[in-house]
PDB file of N, CA and C in Angstrom:
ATOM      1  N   UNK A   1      -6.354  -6.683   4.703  1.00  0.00           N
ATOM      2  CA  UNK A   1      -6.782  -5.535   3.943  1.00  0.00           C
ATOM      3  C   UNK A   1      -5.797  -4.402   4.147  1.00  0.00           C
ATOM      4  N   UNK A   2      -5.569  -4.178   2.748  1.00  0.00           N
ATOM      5  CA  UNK A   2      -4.393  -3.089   3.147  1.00  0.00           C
ATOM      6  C   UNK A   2      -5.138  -1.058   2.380  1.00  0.00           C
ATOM      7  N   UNK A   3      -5.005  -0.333   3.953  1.00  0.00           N
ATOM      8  CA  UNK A   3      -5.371   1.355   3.279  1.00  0.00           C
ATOM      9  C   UNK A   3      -4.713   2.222   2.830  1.00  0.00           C
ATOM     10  N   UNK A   4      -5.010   2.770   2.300  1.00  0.00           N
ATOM     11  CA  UNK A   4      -3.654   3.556   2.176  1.00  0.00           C
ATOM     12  C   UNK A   4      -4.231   5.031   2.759  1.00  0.00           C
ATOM     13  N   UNK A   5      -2.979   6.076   2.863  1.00  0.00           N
ATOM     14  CA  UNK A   5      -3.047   6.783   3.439  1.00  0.00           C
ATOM     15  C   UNK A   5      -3.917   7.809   3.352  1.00  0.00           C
ATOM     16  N   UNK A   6      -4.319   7.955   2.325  1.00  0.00           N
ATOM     17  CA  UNK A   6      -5.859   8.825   1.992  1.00  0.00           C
ATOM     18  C   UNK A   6      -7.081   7.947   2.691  1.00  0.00           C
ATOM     19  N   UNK A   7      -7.307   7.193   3.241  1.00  0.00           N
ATOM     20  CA  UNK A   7      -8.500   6.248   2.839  1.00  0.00           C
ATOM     21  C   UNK A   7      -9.001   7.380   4.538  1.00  0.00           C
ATOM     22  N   UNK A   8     -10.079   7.910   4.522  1.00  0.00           N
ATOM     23  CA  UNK A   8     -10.235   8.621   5.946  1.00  0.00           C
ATOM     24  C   UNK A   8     -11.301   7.962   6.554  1.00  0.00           C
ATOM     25  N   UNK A   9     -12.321   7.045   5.377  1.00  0.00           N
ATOM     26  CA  UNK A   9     -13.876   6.937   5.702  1.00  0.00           C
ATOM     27  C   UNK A   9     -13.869   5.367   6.914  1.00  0.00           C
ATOM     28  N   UNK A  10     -12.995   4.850   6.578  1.00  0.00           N
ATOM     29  CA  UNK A  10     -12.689   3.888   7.578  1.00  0.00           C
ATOM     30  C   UNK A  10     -11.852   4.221   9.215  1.00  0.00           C
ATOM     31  N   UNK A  11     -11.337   5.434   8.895  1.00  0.00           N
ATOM     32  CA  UNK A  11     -10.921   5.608  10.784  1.00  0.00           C
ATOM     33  C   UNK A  11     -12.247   6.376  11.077  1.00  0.00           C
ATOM     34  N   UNK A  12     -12.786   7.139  10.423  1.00  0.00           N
ATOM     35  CA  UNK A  12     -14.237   7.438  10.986  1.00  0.00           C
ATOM     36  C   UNK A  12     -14.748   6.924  11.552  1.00  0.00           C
ATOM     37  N   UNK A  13     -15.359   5.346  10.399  1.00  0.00           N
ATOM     38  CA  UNK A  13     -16.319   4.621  10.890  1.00  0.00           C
ATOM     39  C   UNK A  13     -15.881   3.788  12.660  1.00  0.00           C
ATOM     40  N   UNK A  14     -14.255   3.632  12.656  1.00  0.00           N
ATOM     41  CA  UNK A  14     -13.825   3.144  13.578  1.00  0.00           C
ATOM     42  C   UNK A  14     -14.194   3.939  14.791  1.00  0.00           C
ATOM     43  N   UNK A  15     -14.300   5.206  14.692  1.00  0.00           N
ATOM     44  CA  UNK A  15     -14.099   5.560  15.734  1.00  0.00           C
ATOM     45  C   UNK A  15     -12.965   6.461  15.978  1.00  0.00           C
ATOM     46  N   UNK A  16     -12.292   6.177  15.099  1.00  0.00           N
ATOM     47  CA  UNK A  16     -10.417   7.028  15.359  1.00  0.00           C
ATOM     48  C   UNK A  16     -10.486   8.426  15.237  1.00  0.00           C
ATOM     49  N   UNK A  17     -11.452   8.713  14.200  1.00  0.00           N
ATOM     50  CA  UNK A  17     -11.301  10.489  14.004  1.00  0.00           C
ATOM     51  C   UNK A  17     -11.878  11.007  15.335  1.00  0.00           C
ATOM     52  N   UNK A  18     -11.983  10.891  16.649  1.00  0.00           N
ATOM     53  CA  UNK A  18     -12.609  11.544  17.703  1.00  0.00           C
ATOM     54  C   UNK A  18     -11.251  11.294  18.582  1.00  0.00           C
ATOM     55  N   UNK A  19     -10.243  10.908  18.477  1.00  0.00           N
ATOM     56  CA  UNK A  19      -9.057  10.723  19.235  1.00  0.00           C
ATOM     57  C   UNK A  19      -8.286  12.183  19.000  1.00  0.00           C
ATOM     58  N   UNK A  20      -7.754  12.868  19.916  1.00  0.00           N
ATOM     59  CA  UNK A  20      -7.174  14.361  20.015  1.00  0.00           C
ATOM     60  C   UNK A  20      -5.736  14.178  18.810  1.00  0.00           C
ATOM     61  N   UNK A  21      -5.092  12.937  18.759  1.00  0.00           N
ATOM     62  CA  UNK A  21      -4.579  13.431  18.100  1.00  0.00           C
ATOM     63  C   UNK A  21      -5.164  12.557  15.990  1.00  0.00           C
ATOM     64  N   UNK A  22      -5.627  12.882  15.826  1.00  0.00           N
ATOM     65  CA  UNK A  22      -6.370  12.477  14.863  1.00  0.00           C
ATOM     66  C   UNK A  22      -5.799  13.225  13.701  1.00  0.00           C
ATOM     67  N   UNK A  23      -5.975  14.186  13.369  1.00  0.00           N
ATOM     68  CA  UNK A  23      -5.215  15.205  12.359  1.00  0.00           C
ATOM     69  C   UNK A  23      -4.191  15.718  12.711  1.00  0.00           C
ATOM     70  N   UNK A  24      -3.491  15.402  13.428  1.00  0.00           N
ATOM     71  CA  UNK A  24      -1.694  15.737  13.528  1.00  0.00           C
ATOM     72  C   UNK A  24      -1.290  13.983  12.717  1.00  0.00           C
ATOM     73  N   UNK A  25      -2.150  12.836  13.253  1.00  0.00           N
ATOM     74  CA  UNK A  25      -1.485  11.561  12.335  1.00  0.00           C
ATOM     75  C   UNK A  25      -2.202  11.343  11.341  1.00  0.00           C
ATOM     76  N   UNK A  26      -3.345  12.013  10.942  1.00  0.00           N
ATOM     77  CA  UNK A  26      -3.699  11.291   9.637  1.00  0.00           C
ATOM     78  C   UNK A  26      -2.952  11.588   8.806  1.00  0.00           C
ATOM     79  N   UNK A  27      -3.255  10.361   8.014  1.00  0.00           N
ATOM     80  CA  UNK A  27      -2.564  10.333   6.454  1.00  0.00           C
ATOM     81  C   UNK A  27      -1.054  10.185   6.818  1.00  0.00           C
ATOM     82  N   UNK A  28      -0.684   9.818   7.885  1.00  0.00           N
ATOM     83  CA  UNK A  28       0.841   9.819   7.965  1.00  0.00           C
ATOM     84  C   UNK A  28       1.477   8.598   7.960  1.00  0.00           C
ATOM     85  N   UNK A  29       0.845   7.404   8.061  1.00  0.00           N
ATOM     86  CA  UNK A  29       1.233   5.957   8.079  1.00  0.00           C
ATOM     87  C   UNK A  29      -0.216   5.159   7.042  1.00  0.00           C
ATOM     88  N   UNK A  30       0.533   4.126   6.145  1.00  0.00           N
ATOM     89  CA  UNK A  30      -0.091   3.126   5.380  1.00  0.00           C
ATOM     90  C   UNK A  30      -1.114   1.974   6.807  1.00  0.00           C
ATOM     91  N   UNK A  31      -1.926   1.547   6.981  1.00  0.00           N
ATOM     92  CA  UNK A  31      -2.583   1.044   7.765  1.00  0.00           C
ATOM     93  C   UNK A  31      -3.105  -0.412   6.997  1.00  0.00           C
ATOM     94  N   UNK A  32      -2.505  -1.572   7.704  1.00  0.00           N
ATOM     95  CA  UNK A  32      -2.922  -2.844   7.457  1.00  0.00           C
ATOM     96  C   UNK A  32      -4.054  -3.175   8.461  1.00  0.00           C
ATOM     97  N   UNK A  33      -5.217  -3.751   7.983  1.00  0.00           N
ATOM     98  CA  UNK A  33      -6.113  -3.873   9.216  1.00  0.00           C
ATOM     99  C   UNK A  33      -6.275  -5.438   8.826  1.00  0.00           C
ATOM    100  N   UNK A  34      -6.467  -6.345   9.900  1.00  0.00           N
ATOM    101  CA  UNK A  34      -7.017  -7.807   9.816  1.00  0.00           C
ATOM    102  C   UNK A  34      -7.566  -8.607  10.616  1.00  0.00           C
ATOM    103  N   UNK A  35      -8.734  -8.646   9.940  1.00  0.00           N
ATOM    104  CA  UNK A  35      -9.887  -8.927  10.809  1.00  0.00           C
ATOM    105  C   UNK A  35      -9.600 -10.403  10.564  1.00  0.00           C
ATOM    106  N   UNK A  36      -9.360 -11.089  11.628  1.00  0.00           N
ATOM    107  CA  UNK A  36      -9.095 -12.582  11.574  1.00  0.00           C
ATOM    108  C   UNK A  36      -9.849 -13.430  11.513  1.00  0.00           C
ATOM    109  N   UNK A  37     -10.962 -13.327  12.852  1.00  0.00           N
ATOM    110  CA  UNK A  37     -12.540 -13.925  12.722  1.00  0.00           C
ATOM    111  C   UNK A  37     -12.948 -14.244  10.703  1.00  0.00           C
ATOM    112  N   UNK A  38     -12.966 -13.034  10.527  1.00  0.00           N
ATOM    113  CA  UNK A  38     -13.399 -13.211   8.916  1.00  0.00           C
ATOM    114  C   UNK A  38     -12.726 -13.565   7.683  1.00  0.00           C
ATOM    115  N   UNK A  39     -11.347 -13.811   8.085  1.00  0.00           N
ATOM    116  CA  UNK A  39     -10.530 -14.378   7.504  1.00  0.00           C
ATOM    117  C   UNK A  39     -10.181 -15.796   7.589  1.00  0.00           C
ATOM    118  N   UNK A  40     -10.592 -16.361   8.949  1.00  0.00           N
ATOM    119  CA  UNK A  40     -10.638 -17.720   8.887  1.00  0.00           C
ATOM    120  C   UNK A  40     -12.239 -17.827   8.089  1.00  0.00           C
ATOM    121  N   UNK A  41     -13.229 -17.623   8.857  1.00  0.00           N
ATOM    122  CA  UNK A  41     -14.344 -18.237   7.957  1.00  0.00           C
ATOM    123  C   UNK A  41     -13.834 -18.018   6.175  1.00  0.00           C
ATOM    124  N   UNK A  42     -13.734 -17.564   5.747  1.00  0.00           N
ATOM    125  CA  UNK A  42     -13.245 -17.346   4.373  1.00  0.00           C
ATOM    126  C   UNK A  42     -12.348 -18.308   3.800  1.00  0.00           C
ATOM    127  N   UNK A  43     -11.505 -18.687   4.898  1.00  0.00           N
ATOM    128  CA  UNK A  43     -10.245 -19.264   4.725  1.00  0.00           C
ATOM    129  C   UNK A  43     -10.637 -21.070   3.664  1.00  0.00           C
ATOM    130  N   UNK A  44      -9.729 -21.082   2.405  1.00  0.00           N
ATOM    131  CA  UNK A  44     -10.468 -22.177   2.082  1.00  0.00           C
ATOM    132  C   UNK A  44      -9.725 -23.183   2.326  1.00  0.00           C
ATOM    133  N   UNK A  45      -8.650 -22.939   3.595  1.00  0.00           N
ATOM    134  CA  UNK A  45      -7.855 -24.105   4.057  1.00  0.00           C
ATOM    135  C   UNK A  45      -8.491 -25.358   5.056  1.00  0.00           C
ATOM    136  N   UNK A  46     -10.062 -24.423   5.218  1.00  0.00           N
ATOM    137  CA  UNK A  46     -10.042 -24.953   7.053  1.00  0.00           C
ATOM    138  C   UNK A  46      -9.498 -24.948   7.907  1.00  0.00           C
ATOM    139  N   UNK A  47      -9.147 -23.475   8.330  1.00  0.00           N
ATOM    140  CA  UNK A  47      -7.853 -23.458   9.770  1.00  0.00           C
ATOM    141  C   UNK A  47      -6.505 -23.948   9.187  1.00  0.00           C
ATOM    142  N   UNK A  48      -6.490 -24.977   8.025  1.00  0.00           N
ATOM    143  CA  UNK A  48      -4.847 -25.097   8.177  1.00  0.00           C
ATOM    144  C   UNK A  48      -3.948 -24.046   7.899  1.00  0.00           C
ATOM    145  N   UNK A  49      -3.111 -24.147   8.021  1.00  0.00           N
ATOM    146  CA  UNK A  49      -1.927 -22.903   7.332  1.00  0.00           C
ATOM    147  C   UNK A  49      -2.589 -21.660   7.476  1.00  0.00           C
ATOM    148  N   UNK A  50      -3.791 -21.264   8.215  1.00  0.00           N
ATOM    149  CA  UNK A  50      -3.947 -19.411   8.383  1.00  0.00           C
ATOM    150  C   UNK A  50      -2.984 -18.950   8.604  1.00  0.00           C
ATOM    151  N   UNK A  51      -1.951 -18.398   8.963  1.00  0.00           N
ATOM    152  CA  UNK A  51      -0.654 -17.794   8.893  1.00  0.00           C
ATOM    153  C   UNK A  51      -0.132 -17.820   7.436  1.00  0.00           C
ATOM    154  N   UNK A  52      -0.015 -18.601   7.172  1.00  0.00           N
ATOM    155  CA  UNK A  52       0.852 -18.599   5.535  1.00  0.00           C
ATOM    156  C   UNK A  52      -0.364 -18.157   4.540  1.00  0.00           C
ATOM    157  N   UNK A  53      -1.419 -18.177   4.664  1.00  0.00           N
ATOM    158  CA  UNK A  53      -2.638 -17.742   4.509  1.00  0.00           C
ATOM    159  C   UNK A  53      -2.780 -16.343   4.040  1.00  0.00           C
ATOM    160  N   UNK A  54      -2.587 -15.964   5.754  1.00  0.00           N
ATOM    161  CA  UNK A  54      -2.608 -14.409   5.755  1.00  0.00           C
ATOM    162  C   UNK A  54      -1.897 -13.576   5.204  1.00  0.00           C
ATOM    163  N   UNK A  55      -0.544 -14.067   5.619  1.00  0.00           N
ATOM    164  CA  UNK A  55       0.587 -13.610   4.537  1.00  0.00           C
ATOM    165  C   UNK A  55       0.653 -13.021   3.220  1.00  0.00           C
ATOM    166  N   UNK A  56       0.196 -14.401   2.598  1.00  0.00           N
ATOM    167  CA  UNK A  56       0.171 -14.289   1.129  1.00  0.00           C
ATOM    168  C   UNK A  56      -0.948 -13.428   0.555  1.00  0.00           C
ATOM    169  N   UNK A  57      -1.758 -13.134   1.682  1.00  0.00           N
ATOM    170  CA  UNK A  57      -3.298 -12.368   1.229  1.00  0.00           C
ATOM    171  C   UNK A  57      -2.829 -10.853   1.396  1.00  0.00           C
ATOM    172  N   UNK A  58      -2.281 -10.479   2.319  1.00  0.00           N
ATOM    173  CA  UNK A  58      -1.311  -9.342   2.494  1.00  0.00           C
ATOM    174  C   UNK A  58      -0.969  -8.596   1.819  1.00  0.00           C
ATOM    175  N   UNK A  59       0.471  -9.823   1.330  1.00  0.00           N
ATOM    176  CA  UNK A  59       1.242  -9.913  -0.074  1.00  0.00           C
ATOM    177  C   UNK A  59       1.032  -9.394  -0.688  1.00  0.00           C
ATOM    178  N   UNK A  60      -0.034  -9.964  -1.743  1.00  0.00           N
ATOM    179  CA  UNK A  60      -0.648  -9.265  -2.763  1.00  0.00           C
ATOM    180  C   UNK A  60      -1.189  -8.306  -2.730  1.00  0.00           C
ATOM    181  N   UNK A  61      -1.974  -8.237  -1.754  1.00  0.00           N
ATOM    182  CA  UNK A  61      -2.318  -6.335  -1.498  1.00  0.00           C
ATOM    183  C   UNK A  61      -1.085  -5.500  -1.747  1.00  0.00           C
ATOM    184  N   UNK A  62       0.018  -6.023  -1.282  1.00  0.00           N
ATOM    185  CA  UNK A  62       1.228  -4.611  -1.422  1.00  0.00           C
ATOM    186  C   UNK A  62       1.949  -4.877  -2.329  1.00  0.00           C
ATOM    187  N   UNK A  63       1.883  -5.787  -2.509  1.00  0.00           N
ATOM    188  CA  UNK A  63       2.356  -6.279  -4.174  1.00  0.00           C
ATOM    189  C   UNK A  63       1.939  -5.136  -5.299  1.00  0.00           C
ATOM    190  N   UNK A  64       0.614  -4.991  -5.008  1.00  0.00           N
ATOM    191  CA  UNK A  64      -0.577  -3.961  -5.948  1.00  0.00           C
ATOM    192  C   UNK A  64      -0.230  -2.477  -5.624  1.00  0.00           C
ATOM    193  N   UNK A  65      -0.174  -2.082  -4.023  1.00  0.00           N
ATOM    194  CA  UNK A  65       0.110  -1.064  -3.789  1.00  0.00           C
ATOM    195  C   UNK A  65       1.709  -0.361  -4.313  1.00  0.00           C
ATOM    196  N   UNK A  66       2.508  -1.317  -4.221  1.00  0.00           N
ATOM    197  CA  UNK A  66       4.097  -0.866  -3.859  1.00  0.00           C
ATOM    198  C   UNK A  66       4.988  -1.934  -4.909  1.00  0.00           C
ATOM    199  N   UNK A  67       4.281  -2.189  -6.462  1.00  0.00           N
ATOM    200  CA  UNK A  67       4.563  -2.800  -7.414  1.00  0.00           C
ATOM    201  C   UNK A  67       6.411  -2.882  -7.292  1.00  0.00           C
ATOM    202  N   UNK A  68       6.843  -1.969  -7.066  1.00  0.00           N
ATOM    203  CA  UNK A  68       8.404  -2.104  -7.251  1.00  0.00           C
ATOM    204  C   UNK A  68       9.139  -2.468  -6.146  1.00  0.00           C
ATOM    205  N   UNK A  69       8.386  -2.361  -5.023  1.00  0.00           N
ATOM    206  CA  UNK A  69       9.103  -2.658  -3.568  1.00  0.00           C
ATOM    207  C   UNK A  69       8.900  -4.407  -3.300  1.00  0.00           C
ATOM    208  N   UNK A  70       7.882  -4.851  -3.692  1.00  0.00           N
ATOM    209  CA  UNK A  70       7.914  -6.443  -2.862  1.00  0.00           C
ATOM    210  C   UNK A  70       8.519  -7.286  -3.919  1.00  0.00           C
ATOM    211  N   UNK A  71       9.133  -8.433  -3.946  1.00  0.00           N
ATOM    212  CA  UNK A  71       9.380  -9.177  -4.774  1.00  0.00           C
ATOM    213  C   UNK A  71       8.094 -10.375  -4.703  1.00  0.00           C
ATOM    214  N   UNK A  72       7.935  -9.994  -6.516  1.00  0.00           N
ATOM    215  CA  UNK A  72       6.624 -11.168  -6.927  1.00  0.00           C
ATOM    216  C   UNK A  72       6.727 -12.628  -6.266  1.00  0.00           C
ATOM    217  N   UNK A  73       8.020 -13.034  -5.366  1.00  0.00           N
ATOM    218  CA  UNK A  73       8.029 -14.174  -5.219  1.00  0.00           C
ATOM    219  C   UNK A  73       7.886 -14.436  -3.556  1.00  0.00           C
ATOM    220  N   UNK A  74       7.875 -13.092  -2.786  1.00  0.00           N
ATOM    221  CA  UNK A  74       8.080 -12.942  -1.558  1.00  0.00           C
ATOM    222  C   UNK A  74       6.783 -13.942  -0.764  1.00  0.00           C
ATOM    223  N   UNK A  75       7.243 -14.459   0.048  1.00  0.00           N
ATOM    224  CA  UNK A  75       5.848 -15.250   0.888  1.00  0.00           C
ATOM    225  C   UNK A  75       6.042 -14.951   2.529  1.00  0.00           C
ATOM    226  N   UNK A  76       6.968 -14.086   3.133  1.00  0.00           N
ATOM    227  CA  UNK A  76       7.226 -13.704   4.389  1.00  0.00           C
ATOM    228  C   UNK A  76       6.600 -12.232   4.402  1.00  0.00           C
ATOM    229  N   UNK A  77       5.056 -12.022   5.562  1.00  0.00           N
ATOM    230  CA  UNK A  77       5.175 -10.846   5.123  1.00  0.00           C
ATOM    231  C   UNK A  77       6.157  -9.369   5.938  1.00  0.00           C
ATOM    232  N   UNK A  78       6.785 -10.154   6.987  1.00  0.00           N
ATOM    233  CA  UNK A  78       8.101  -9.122   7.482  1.00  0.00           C
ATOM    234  C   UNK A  78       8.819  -8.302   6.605  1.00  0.00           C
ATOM    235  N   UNK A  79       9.444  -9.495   5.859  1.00  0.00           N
ATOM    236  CA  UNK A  79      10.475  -9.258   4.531  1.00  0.00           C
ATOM    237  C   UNK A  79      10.003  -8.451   3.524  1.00  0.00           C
ATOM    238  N   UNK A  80       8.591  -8.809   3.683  1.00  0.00           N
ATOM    239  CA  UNK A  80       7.775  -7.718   1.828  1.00  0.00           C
ATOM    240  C   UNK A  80       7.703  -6.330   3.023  1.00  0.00           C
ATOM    241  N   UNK A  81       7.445  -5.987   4.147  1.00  0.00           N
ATOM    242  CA  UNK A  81       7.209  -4.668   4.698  1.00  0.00           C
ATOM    243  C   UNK A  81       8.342  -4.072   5.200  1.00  0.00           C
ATOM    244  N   UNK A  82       9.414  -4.644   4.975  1.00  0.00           N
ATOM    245  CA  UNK A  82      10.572  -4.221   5.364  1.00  0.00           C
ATOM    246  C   UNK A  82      11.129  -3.914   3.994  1.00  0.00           C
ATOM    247  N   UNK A  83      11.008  -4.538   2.897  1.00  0.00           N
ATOM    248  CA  UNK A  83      11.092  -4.132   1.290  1.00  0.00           C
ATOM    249  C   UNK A  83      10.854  -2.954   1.262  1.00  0.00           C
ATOM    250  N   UNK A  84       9.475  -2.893   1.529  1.00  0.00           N
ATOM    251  CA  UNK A  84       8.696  -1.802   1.101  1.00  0.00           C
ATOM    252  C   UNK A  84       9.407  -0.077   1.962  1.00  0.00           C
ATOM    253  N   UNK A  85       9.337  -0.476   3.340  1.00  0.00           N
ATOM    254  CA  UNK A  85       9.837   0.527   4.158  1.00  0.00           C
ATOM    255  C   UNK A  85      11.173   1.546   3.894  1.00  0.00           C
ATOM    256  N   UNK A  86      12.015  -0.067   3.575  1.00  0.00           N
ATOM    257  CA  UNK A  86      13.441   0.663   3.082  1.00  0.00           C
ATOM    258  C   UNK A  86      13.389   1.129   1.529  1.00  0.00           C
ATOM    259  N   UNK A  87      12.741   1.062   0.735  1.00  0.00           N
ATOM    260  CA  UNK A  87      12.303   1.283  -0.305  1.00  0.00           C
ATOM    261  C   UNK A  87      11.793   3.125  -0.576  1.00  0.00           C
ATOM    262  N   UNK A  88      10.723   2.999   0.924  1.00  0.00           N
ATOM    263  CA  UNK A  88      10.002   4.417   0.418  1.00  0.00           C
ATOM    264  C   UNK A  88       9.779   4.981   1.687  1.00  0.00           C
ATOM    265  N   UNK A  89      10.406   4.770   2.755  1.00  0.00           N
ATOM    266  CA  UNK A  89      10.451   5.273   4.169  1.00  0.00           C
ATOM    267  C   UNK A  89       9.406   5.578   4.509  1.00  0.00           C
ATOM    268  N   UNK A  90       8.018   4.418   4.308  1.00  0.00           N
ATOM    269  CA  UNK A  90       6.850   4.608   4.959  1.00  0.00           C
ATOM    270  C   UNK A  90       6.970   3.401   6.004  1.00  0.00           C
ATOM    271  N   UNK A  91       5.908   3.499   7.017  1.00  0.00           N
ATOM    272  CA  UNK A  91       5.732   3.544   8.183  1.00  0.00           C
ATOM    273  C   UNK A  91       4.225   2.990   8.236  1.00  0.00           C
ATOM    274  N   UNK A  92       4.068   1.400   8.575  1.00  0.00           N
ATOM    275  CA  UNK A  92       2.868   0.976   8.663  1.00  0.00           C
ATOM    276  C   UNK A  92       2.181   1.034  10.105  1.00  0.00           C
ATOM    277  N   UNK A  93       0.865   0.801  10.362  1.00  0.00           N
ATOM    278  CA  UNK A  93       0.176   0.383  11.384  1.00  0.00           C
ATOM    279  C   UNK A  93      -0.312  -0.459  11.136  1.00  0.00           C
ATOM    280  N   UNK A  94      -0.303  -1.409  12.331  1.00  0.00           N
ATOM    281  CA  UNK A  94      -1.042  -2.667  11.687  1.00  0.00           C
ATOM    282  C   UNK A  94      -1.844  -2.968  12.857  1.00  0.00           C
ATOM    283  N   UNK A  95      -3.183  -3.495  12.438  1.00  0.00           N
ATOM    284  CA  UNK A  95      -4.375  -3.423  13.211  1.00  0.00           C
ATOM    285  C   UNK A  95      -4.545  -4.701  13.201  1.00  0.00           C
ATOM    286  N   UNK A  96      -4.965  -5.253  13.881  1.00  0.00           N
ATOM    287  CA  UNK A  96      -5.124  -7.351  14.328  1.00  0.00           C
ATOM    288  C   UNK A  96      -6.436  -6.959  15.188  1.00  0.00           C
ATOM    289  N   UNK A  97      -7.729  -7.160  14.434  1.00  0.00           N
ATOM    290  CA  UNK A  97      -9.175  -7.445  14.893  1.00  0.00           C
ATOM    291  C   UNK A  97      -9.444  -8.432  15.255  1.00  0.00           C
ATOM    292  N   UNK A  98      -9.918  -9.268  16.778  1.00  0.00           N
ATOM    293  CA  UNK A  98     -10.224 -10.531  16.881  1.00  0.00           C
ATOM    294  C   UNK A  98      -8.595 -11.069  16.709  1.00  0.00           C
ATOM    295  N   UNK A  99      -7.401 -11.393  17.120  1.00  0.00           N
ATOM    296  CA  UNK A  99      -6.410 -11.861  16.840  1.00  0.00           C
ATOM    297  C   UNK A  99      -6.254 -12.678  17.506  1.00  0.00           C
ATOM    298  N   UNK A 100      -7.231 -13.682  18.591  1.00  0.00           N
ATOM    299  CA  UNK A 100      -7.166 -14.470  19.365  1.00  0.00           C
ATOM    300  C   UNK A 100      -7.547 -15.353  18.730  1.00  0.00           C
ATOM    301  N   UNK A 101      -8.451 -14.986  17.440  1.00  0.00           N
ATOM    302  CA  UNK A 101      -9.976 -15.924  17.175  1.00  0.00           C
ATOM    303  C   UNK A 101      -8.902 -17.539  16.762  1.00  0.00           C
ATOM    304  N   UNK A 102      -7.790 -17.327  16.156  1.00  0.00           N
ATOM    305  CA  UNK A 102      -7.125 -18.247  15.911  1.00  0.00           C
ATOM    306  C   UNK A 102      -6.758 -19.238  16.715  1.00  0.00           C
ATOM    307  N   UNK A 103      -6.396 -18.739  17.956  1.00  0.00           N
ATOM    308  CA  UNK A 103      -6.822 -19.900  19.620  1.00  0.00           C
ATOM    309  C   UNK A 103      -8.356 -20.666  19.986  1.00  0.00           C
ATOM    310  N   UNK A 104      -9.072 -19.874  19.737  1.00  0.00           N
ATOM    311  CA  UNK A 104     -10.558 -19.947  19.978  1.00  0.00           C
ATOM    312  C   UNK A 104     -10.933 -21.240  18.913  1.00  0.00           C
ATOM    313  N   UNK A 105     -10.538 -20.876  18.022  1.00  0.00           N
ATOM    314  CA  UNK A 105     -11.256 -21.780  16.425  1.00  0.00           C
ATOM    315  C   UNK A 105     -10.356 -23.042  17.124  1.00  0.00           C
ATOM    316  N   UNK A 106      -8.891 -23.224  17.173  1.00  0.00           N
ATOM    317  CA  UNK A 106      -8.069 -24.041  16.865  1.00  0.00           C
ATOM    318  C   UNK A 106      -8.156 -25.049  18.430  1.00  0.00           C
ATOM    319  N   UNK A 107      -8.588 -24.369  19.365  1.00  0.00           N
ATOM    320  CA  UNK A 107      -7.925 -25.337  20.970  1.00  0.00           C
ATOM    321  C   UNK A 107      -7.911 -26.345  20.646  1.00  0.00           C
ATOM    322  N   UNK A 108      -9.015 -27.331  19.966  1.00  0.00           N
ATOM    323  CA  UNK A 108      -9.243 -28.649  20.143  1.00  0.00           C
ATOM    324  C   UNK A 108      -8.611 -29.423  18.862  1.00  0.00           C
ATOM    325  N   UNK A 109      -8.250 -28.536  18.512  1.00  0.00           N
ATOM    326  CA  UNK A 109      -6.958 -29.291  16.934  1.00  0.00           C
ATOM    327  C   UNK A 109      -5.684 -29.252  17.573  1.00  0.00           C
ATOM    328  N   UNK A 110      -5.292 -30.596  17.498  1.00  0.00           N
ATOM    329  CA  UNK A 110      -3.575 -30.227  18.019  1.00  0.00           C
ATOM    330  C   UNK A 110      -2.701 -30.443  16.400  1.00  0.00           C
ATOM    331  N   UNK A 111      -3.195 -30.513  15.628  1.00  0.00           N
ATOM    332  CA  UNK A 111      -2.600 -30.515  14.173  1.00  0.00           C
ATOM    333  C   UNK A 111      -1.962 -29.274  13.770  1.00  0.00           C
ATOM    334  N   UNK A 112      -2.231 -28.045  14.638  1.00  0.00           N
ATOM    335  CA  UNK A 112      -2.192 -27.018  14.095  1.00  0.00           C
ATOM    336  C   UNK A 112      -0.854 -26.457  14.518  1.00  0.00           C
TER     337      UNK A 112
END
């Protein structure tokens, strides 16, 4: 899920607007958040390929956001945020919720 820099009602709910420096950084960085837990259940691979998964789910979010910066064909998402960066000298955060869950789900698959 990708916010953009107006979006305020979600660092609220987080919790973030009570941090001292809260309004010296808001609105100053684009914020990717990904909740993984809920991205595998969703996932209609079954655990396979979540990474290339995520990516591409990304992707298209900034694809939408930053129409001229990613290339429609991009599937790395380094390369599309590094597009984007050198493009418009923004500055992401990126939030990984549950980012273990992918160990947790997977131990007993060695396919993966």
């Amino acid at each position: 899920m990708f916010y953009y820099r107006g979006l305020s009602e979600w660092k609220q709910e987080q919790g973030i607007a009570k941090a001292e420096s809260y309004e010296t950084c808001r609105n100053q960085y684009d914020v990717i958040y990904l909740d993984i837990t809920r991205f595998i259940s969703r996932s209609r691979t079954n655990g396979r390929n979540i990474v290339a998964d995520l990516q591409l789910a990304v992707i298209e979010e900034l694809q939408q956001a930053f129409p001229n910066c990613v290339n429609e064909n991009e599937i790395y998402l380094p390369d599309a945020l590094l597009g984007i960066s050198h493009a418009t000298k923004s500055r992401f955060i990126i939030i990984m919720d549950e980012w273990d869950a992918l160990f947790r789900k997977a131990k007993n698959d060695n396919s993966m």
